[in-house]
C-alpha atoms as a PDB file:
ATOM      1  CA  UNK A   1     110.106 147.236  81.087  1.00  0.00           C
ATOM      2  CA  UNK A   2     107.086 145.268  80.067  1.00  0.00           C
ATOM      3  CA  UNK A   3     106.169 141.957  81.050  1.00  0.00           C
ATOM      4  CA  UNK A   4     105.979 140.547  77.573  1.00  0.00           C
ATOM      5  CA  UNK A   5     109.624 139.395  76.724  1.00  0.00           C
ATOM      6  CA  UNK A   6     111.067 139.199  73.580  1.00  0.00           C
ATOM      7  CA  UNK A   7     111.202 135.764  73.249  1.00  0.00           C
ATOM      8  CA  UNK A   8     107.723 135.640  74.235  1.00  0.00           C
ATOM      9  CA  UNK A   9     106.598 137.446  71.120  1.00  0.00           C
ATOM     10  CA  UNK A  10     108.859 136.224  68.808  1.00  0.00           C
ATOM     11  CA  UNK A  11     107.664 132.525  69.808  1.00  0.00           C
ATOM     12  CA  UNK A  12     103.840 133.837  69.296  1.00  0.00           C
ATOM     13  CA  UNK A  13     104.392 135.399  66.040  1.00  0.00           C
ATOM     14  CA  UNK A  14     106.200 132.011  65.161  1.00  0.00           C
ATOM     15  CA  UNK A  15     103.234 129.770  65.876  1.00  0.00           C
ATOM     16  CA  UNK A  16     100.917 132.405  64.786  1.00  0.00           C
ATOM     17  CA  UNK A  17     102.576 132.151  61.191  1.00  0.00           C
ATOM     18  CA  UNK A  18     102.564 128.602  60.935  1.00  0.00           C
ATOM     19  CA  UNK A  19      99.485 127.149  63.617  1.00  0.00           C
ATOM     20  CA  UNK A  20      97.210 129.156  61.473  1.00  0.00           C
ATOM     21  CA  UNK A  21      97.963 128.272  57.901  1.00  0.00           C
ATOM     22  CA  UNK A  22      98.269 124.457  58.987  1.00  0.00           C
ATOM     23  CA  UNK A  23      94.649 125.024  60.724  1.00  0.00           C
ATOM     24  CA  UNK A  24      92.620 126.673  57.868  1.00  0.00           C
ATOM     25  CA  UNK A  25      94.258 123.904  55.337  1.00  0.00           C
ATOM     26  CA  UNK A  26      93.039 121.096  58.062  1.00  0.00           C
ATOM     27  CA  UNK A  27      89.978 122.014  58.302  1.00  0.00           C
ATOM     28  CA  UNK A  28      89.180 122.836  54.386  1.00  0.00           C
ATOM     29  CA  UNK A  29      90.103 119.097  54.245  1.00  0.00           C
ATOM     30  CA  UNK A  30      87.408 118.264  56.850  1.00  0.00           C
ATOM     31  CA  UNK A  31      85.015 120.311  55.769  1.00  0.00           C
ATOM     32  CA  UNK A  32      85.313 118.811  51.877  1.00  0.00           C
ATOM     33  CA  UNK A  33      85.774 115.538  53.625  1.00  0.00           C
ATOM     34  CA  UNK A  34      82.278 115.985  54.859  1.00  0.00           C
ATOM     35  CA  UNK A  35      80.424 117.190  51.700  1.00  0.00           C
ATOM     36  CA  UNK A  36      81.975 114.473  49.706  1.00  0.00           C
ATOM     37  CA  UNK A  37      84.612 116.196  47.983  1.00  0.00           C
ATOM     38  CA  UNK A  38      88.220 115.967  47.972  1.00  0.00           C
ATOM     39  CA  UNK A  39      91.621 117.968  47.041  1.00  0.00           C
ATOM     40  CA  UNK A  40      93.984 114.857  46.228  1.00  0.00           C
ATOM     41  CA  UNK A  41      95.786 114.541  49.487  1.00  0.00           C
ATOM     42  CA  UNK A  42      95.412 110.859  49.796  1.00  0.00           C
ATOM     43  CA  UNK A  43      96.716 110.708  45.788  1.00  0.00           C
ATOM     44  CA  UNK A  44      99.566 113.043  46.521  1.00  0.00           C
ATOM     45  CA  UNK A  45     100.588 110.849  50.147  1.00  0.00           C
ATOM     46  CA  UNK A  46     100.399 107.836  48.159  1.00  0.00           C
ATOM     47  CA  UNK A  47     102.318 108.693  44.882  1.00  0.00           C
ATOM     48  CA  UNK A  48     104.970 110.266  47.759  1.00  0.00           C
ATOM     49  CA  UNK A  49     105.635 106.338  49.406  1.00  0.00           C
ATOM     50  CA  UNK A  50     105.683 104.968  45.871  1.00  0.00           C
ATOM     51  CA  UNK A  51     108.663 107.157  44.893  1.00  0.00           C
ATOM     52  CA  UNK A  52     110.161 106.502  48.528  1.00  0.00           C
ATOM     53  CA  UNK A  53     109.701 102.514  48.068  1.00  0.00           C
ATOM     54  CA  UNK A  54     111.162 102.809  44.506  1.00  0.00           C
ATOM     55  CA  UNK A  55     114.063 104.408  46.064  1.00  0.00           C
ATOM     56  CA  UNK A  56     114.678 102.174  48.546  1.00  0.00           C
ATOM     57  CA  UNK A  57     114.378  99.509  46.614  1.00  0.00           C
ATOM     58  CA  UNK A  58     117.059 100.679  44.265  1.00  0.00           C
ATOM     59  CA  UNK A  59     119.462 101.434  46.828  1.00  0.00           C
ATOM     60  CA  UNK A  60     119.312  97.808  48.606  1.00  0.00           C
ATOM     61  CA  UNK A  61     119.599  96.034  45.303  1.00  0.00           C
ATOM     62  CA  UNK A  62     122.951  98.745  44.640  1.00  0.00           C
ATOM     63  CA  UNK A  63     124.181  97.369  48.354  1.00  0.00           C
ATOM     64  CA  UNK A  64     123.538  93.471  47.537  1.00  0.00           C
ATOM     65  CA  UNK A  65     125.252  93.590  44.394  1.00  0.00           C
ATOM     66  CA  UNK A  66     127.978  95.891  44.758  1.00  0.00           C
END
């Protein structure tokens, strides 16, 4: 039997699959960060809170008024 359970695999192929990705993308946005560039991240976090303020804001007026 090897040393190298299962679970131990599984859990490296996991991270593997999603550490990497998550890495390259992070450090595409450093490295156009650094030249002066950028990809819209800050646009796309900022139009995401607007829509989640909006939201909230509809459901507290629905719970004040009835």
């Amino acid at each position: 039997m090897s040393s190298v359970s299962v679970m131990d695999t599984l859990s490296f192929t996991v991270l593997s699959v999603i550490f990497i990705p998550f890495l390259l993308f992070f450090l595409s946005i450093v490295l156009l960060a650094y030249i002066g560039k950028t990809v819209g991240v800050q646009q796309i976090y900022v139009d995401f809170l607007v829509k989640v303020f909006e939201v909230s804001t509809i459901d507290s007026k629905k719970i004040v008024h009835g």
